[in-house]
Protein backbone atom coordinates (compact mmCIF):
# COMPACT_ATOMS: atom_id res chain seq x y z
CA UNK A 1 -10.00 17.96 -0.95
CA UNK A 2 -13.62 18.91 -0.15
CA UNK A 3 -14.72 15.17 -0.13
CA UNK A 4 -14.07 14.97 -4.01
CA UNK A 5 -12.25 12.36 -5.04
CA UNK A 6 -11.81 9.10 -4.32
CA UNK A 7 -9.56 8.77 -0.98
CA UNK A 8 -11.65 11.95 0.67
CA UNK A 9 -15.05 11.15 -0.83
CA UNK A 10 -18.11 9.21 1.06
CA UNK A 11 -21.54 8.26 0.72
CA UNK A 12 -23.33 7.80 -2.82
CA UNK A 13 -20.09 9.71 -4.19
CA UNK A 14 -17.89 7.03 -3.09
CA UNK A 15 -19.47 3.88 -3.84
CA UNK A 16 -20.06 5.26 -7.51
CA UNK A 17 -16.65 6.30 -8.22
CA UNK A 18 -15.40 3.76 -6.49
CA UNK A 19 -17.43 0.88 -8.36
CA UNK A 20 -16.84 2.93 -11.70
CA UNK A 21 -12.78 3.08 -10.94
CA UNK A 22 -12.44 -0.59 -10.84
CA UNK A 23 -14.63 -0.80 -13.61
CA UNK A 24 -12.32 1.30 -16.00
CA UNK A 25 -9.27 -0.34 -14.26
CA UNK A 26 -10.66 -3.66 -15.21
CA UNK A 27 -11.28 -2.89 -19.22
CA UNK A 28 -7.79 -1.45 -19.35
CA UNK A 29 -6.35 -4.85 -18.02
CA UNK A 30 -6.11 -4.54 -14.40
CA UNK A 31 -7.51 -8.76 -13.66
CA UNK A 32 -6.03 -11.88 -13.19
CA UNK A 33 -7.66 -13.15 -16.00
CA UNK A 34 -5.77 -13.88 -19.21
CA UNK A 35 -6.71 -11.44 -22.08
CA UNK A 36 -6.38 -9.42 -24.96
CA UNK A 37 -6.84 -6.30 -22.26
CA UNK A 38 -4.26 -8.06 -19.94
CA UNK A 39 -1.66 -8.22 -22.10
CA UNK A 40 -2.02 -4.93 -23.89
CA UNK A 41 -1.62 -3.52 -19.96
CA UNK A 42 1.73 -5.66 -19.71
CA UNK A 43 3.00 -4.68 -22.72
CA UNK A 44 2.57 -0.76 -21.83
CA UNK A 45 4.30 -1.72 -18.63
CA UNK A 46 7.00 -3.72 -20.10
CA UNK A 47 7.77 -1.29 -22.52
CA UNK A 48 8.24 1.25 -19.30
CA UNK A 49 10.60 -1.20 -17.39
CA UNK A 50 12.60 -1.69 -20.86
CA UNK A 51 13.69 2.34 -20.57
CA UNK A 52 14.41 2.42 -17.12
CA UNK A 53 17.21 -0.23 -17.82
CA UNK A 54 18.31 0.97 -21.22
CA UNK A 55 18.37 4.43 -17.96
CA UNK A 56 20.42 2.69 -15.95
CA UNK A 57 22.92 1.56 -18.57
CA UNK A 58 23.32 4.81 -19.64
CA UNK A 59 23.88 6.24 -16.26
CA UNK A 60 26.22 3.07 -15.29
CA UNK A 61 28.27 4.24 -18.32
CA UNK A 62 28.98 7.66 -17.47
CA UNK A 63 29.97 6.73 -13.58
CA UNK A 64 30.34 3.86 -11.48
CA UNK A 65 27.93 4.47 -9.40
CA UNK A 66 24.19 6.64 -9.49
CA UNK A 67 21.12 7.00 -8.14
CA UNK A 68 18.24 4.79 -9.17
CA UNK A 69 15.79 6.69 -8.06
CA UNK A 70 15.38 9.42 -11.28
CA UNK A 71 14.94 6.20 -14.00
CA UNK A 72 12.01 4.52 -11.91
CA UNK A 73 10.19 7.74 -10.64
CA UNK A 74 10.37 8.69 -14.38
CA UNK A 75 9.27 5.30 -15.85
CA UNK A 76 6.86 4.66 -13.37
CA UNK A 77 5.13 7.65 -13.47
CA UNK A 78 4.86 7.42 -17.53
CA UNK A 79 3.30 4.23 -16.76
CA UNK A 80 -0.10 5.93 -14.15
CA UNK A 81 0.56 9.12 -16.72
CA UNK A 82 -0.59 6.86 -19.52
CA UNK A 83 -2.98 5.00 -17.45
CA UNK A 84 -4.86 7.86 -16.20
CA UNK A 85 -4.19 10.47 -18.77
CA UNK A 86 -3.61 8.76 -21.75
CA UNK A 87 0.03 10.85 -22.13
CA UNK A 88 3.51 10.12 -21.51
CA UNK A 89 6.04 12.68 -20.97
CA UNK A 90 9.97 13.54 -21.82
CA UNK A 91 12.69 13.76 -19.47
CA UNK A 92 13.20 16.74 -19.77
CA UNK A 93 9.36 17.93 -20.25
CA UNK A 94 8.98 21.23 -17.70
CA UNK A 95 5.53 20.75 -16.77
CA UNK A 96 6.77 16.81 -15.90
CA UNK A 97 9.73 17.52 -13.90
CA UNK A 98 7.06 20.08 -12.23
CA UNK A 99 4.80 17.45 -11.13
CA UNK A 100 7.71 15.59 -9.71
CA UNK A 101 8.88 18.02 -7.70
CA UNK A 102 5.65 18.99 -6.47
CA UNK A 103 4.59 15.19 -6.10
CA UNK A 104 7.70 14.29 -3.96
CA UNK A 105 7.66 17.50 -1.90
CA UNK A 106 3.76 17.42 -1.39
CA UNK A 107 3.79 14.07 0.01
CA UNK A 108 6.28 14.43 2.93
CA UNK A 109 3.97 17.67 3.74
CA UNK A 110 0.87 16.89 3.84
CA UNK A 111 2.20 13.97 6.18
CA UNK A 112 3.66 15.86 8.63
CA UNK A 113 0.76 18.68 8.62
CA UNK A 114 -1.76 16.39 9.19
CA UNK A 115 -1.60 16.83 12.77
CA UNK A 116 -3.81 20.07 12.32
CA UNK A 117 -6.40 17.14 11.87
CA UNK A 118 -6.12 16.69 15.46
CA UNK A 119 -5.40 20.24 16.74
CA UNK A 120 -7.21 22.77 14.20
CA UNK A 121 -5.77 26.01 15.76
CA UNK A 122 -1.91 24.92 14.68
CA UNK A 123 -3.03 25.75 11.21
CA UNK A 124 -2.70 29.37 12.02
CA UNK A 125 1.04 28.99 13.18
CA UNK A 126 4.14 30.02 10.70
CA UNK A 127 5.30 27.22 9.89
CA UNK A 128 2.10 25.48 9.53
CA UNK A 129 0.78 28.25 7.69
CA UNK A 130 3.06 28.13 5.20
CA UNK A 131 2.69 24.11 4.13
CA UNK A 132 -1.15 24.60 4.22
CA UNK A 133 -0.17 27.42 1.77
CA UNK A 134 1.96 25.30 -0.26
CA UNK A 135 -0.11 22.29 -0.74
CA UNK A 136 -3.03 24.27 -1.79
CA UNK A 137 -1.21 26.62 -4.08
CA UNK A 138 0.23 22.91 -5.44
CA UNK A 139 -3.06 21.84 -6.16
CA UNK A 140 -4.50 24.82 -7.62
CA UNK A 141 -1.81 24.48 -10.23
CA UNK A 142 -2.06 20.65 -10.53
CA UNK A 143 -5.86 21.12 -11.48
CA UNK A 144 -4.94 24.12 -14.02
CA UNK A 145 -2.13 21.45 -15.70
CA UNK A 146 -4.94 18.87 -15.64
CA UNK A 147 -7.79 21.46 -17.27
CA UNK A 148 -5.24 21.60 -19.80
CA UNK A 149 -4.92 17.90 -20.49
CA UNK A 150 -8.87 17.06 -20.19
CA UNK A 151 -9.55 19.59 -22.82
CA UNK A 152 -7.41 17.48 -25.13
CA UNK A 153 -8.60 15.04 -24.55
CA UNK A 154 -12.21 16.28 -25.26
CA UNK A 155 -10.63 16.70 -28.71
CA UNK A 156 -9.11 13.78 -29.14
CA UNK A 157 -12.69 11.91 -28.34
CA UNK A 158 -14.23 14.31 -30.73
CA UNK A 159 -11.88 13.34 -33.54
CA UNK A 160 -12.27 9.51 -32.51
CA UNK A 161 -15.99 9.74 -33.01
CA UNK A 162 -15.80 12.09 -36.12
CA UNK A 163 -13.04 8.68 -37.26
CA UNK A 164 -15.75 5.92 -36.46
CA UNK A 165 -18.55 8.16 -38.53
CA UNK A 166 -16.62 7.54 -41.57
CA UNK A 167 -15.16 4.30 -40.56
CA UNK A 168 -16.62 1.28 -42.56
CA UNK A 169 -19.43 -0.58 -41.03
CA UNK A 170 -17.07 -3.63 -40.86
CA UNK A 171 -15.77 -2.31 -37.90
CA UNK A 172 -16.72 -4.74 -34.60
CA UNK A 173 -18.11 -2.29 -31.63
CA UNK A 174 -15.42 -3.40 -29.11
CA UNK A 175 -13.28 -1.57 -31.80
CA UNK A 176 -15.34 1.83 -31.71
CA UNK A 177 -15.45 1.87 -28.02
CA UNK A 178 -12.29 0.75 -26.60
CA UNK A 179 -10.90 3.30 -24.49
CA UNK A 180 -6.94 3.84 -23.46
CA UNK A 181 -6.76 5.69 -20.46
CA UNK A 182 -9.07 6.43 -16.74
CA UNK A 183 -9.58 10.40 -17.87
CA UNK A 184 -11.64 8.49 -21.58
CA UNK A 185 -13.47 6.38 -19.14
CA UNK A 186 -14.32 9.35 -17.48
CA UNK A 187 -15.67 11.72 -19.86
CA UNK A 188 -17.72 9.10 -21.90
CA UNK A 189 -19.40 8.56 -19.02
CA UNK A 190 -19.91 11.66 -18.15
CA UNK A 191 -21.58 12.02 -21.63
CA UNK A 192 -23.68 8.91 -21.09
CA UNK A 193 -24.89 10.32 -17.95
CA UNK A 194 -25.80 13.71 -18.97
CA UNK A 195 -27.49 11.99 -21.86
CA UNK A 196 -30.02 10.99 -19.01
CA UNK A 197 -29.09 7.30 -20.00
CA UNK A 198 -28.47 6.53 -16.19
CA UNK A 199 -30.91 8.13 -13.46
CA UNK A 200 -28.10 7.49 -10.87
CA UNK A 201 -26.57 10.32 -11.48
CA UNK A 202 -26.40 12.57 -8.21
CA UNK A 203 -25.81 12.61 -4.79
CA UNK A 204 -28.88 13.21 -2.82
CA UNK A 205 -28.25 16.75 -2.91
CA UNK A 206 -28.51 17.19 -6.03
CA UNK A 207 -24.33 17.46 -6.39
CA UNK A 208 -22.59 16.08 -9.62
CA UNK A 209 -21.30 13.16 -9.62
CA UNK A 210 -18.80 13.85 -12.65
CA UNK A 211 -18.17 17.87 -11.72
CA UNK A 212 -15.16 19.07 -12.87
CA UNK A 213 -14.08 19.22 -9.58
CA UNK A 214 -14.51 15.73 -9.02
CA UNK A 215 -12.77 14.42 -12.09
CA UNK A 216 -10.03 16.59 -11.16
CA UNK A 217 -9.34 15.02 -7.31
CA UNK A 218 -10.12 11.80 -8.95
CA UNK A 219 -7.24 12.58 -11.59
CA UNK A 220 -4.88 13.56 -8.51
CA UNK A 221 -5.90 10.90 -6.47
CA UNK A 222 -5.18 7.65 -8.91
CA UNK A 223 -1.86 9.75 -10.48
CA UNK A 224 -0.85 10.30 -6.54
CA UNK A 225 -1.65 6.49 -5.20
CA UNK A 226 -0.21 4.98 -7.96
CA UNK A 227 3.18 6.44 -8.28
CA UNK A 228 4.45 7.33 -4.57
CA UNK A 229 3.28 3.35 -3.24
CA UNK A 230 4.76 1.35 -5.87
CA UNK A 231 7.60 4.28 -6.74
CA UNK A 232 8.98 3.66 -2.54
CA UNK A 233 8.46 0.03 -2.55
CA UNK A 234 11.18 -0.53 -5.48
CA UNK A 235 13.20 2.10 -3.91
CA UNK A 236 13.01 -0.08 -0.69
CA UNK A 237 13.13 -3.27 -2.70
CA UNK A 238 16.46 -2.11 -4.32
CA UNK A 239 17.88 -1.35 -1.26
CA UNK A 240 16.93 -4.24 0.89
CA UNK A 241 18.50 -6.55 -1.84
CA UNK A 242 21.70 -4.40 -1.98
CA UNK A 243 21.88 -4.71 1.43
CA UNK A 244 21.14 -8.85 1.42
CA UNK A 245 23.11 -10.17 -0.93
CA UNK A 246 22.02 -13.76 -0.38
CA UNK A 247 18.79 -13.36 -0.73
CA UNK A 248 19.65 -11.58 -4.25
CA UNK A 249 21.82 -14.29 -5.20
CA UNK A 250 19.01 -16.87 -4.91
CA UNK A 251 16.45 -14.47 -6.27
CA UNK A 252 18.81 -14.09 -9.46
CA UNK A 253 19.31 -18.38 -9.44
CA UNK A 254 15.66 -18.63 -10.39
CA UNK A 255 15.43 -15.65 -12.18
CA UNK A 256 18.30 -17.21 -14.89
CA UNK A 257 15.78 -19.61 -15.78
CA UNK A 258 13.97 -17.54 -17.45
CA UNK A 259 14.83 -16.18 -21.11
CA UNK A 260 17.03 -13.08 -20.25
CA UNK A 261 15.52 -10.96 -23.17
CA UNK A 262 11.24 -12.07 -23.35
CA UNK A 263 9.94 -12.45 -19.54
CA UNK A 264 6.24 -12.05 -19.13
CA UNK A 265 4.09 -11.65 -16.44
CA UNK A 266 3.12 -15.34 -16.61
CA UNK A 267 6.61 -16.19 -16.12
CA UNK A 268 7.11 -14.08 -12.77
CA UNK A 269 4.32 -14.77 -11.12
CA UNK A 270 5.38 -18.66 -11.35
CA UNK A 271 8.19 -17.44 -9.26
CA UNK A 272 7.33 -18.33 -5.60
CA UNK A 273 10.94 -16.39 -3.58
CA UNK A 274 10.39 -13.32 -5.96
CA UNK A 275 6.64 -13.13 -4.55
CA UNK A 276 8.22 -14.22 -1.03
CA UNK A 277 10.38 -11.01 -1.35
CA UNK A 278 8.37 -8.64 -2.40
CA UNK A 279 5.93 -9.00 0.12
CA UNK A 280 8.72 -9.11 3.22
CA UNK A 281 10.16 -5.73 1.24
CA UNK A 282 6.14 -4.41 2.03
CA UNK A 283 5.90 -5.86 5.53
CA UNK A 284 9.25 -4.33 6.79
CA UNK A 285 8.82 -1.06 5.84
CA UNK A 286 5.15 -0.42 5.38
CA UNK A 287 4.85 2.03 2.52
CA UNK A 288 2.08 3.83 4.37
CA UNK A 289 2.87 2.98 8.15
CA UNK A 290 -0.20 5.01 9.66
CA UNK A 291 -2.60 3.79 6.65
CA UNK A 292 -4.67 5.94 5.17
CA UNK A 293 -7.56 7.94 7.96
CA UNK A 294 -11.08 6.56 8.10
CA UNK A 295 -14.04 7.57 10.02
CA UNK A 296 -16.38 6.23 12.24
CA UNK A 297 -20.23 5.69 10.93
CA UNK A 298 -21.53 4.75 13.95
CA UNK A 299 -21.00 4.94 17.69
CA UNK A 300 -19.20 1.28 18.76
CA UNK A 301 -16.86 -0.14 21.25
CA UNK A 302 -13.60 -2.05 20.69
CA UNK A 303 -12.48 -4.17 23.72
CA UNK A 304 -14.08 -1.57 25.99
CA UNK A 305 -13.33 1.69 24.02
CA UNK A 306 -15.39 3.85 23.49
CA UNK A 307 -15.46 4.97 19.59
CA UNK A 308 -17.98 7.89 19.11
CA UNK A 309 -19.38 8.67 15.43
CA UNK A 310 -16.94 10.43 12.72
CA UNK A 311 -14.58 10.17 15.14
CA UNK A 312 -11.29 9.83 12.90
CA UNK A 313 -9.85 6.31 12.72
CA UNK A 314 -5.75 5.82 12.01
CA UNK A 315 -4.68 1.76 11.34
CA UNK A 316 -1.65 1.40 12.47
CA UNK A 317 -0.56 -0.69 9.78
CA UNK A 318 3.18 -0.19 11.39
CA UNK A 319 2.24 -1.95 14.35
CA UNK A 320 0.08 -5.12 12.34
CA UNK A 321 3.61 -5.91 10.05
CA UNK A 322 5.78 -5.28 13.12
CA UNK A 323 4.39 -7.54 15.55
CA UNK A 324 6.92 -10.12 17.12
CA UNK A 325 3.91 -12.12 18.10
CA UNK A 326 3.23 -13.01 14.28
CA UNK A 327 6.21 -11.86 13.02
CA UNK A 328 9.47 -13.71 14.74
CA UNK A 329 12.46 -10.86 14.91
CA UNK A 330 10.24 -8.64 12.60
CA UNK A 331 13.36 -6.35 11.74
CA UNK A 332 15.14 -9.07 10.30
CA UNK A 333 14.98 -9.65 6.10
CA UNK A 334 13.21 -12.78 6.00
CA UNK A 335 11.34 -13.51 2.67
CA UNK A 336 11.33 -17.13 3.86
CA UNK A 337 8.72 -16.13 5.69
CA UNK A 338 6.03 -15.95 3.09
CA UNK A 339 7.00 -19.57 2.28
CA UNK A 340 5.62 -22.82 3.69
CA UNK A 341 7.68 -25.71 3.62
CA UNK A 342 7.41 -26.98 0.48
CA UNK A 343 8.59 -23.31 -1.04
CA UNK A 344 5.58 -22.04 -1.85
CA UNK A 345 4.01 -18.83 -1.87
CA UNK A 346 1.83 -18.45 1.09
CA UNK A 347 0.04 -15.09 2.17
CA UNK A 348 -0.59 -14.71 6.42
CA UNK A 349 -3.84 -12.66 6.82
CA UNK A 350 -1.68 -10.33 9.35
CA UNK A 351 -0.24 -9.24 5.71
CA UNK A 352 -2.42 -5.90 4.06
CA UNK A 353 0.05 -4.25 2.31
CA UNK A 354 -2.85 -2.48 0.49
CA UNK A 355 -4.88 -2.34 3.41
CA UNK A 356 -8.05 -4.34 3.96
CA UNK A 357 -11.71 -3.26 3.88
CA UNK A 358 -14.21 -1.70 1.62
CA UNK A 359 -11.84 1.02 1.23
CA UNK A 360 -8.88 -1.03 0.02
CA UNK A 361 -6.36 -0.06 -2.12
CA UNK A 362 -8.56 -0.60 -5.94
CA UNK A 363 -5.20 -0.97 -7.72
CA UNK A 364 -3.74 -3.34 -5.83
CA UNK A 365 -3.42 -6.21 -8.89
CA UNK A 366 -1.85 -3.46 -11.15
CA UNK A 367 0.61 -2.54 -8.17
CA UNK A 368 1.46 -6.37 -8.01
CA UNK A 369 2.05 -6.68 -12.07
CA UNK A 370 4.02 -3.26 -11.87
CA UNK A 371 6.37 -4.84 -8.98
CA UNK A 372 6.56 -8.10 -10.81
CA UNK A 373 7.66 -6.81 -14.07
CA UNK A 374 10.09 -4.03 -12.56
CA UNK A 375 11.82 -6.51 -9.82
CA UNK A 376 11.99 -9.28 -12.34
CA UNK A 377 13.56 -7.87 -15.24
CA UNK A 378 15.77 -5.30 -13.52
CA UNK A 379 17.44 -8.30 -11.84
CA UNK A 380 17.39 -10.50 -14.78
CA UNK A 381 19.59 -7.80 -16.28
CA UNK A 382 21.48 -6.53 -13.52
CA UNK A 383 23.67 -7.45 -9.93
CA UNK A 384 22.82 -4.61 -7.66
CA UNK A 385 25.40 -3.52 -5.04
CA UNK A 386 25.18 -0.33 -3.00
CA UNK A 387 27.57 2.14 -3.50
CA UNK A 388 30.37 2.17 -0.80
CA UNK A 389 29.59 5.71 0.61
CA UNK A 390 26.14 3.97 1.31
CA UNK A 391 26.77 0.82 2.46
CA UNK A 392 25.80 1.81 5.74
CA UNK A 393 22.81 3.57 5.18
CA UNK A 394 20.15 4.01 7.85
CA UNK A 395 17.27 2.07 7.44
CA UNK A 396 14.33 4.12 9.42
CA UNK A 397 13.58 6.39 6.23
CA UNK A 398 12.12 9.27 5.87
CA UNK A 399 8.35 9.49 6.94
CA UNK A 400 5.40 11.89 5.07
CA UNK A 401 2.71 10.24 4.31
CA UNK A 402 4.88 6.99 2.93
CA UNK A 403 7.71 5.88 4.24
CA UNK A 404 10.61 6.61 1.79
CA UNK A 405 14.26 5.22 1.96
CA UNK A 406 16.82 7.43 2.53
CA UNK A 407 18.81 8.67 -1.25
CA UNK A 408 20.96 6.68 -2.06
CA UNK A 409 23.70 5.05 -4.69
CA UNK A 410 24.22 1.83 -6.22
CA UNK A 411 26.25 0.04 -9.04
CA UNK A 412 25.63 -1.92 -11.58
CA UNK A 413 26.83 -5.39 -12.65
CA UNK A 414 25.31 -6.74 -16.07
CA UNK A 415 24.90 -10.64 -15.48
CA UNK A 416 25.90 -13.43 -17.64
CA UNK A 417 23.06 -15.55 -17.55
């Protein structure tokens, strides 16, 4: 990545993208708060959730059974498209089905290469060799499809601003300025910069913060994080309550209180055993087992070991969600567990699904209102069984960088509720 980015970048680079990231996630809705930005982000989600079931009862009409996973990858990723790009795509677009492909194959690569992190000269073997050769060749074309995109949307700011010119002067400035997407945020900022309206704007070698380069790994970075994580935990989540049918039965009891056809948000997140099983779908089968590397900054000791500077750091998030210690018979399907006595919600520190730290997941609360709004309407609608070739599935997954369930089936039951 050449430390651009977001997940690869340090230093001055980092905390200003970082910072700026949350920023621009924040003004397209991404907070707690109740608010005109809040609920035009739920609605664009909604709307996404809406087509993968009107997907699924399309597919359940053509067979009895199919897989879920083509309706949610597709959804989903129109949803971060959107987000970061300010475009959706077709089905059938090539240059989406493309980035698919590329997305799901990239991921289980670069997780198994990354031992040439620890032993350099590997990189130089065949097989090695060739997924090095891969991934970069991926990205190469990634950025070319993304040049593509930022140049129209250079246009599509240009005609914006030519709009507001010969807009009346009634208009309010929130209404000149509002922006729809992270690549907008971006580039106006860029401007702003390179207008010399912020002296902050380079690292202390002189390097640009807002390169091409970097708004291109920053591109890949949120479009990668934000699909694969949330994409794998529904996958999981699907197949966990396929696979427990009482805890589905009592998640679908207190989801029939709610209007079958106008959920919100609000309405979901009242729901204390759909939070509860969520989060024990994220603690069994840690999206991102190893975490995501970190360095040392300093030499320092932990419990007598000896850590030297940027030595590479790997949190075993595996091991924190796995422990029997804090987690009683931690391969059972308990969401009970994230529920005191009174059945309510409660969170155990030993719980970092997004990890913890400076360098935290920064989307974690639009990851939560995805999960909400996917889980809770798909099983308004819908009784999910597996299909009976899969019934007896493994449950270890397949490991790249997340940790993915294995393909499978399932069928479809359209409640009465």
């Amino acid at each position: 990545m050449g430390g651009y980015g977001l997940i690869c970048a340090e230093g001055l680079l980092w905390k200003d993208q970082r910072r700026r990231t949350i920023e621009w996630l924040r003004e397209l809705g991404m907070t707690k708060k109740a608010c005109m930005s809040r609920a035009n982000l739920e609605l664009r989600i909604s709307k996404a959730v809406t087509e993968c079931l009107e997907w699924f009862h399309e597919d359940a009409s053509l067979a009895a059974e199919f897989n879920p996973l083509y309706a949610i990858q597709h959804t989903l990723g129109n949803i971060i498209n959107d987000l970061v790009f300010g475009i959706t795509y077709a089905r059938d677009d090539v240059t989406w089905l493309y980035l698919q492909q590329l997305q799901e194959e990239g991921l289980k690569l670069v997780g198994v290469s990354g031992i040439v992190n620890f032993l350099p000269f590997l990189r130089y073997l065949p097989k090695q060799s060739r997924t090095i050769s891969f991934l970069l060749e991926g990205k190469k074309r990634t950025h070319q499809i993304y040049d593509l995109i930022i140049e129209a949307c250079l246009e599509r700011l240009q005609e914006k601003r030519e709009q507001q010119q010969e807009a009346s002067k009634l208009a309010t400035e929130t209404e000149q300025t509002k922006k729809t997407c992270i690549l907008e945020c971006f580039l106006e900022e860029r401007e702003r910069r390179q207008q010399g309206k912020d002296h902050k704007y380079s690292t202390n070698n002189g390097e640009d913060f807002y390169c091409q380069q970097q708004l291109r790994h920053l591109l890949a970075d949120m479009f990668g994080a934000g699909v694969d994580t949330t994409l794998t935990t529904l996958r999981w989540f699907l197949l966990y309550m396929a696979k427990n049918m009482d805890c589905q039965i009592q998640l679908r009891k207190e989801l029939s209180l709610l209007p079958k056809d106008s959920i919100t948000l609000s309405d979901l997140e009242r729901i204390d055993y759909l939070r509860a099983c969520i989060s024990e779908v994220q603690r069994i089968r840690s999206v991102v087992p190893l975490g995501i590397p970190h360095g040392a900054v300093r030499d320092t000791d932990v419990h007598g070991l000896r850590i030297p500077k940027n030595c590479m750091i790997i949190p075993l998030q595996w091991a924190i969600h796995m422990d029997p210690d804090v987690w009683p018979e931690p391969e059972s399907f308990k969401p009970n567990r994230f529920l005191d006595e009174f059945g309510v919600y409660d969170q155990p520190a030993d719980f970092i699904p997004f990890q913890t730290g400076k360098r935290m997941c920064l989307g974690d609360d639009l990851a939560r209102m995805m999960l909400l709004l996917y889980v809770g309407m798909i099983f308004r609608k819908y009784t999910i069984k597996l299909a009976p070739d899969y019934e007896d599935i493994s449950m270890d997954g397949e490991c790249g960088i997340t940790l993915a369930p294995h393909r499978y089936n399932i069928e479809v039951i359209e409640n009465d509720m």
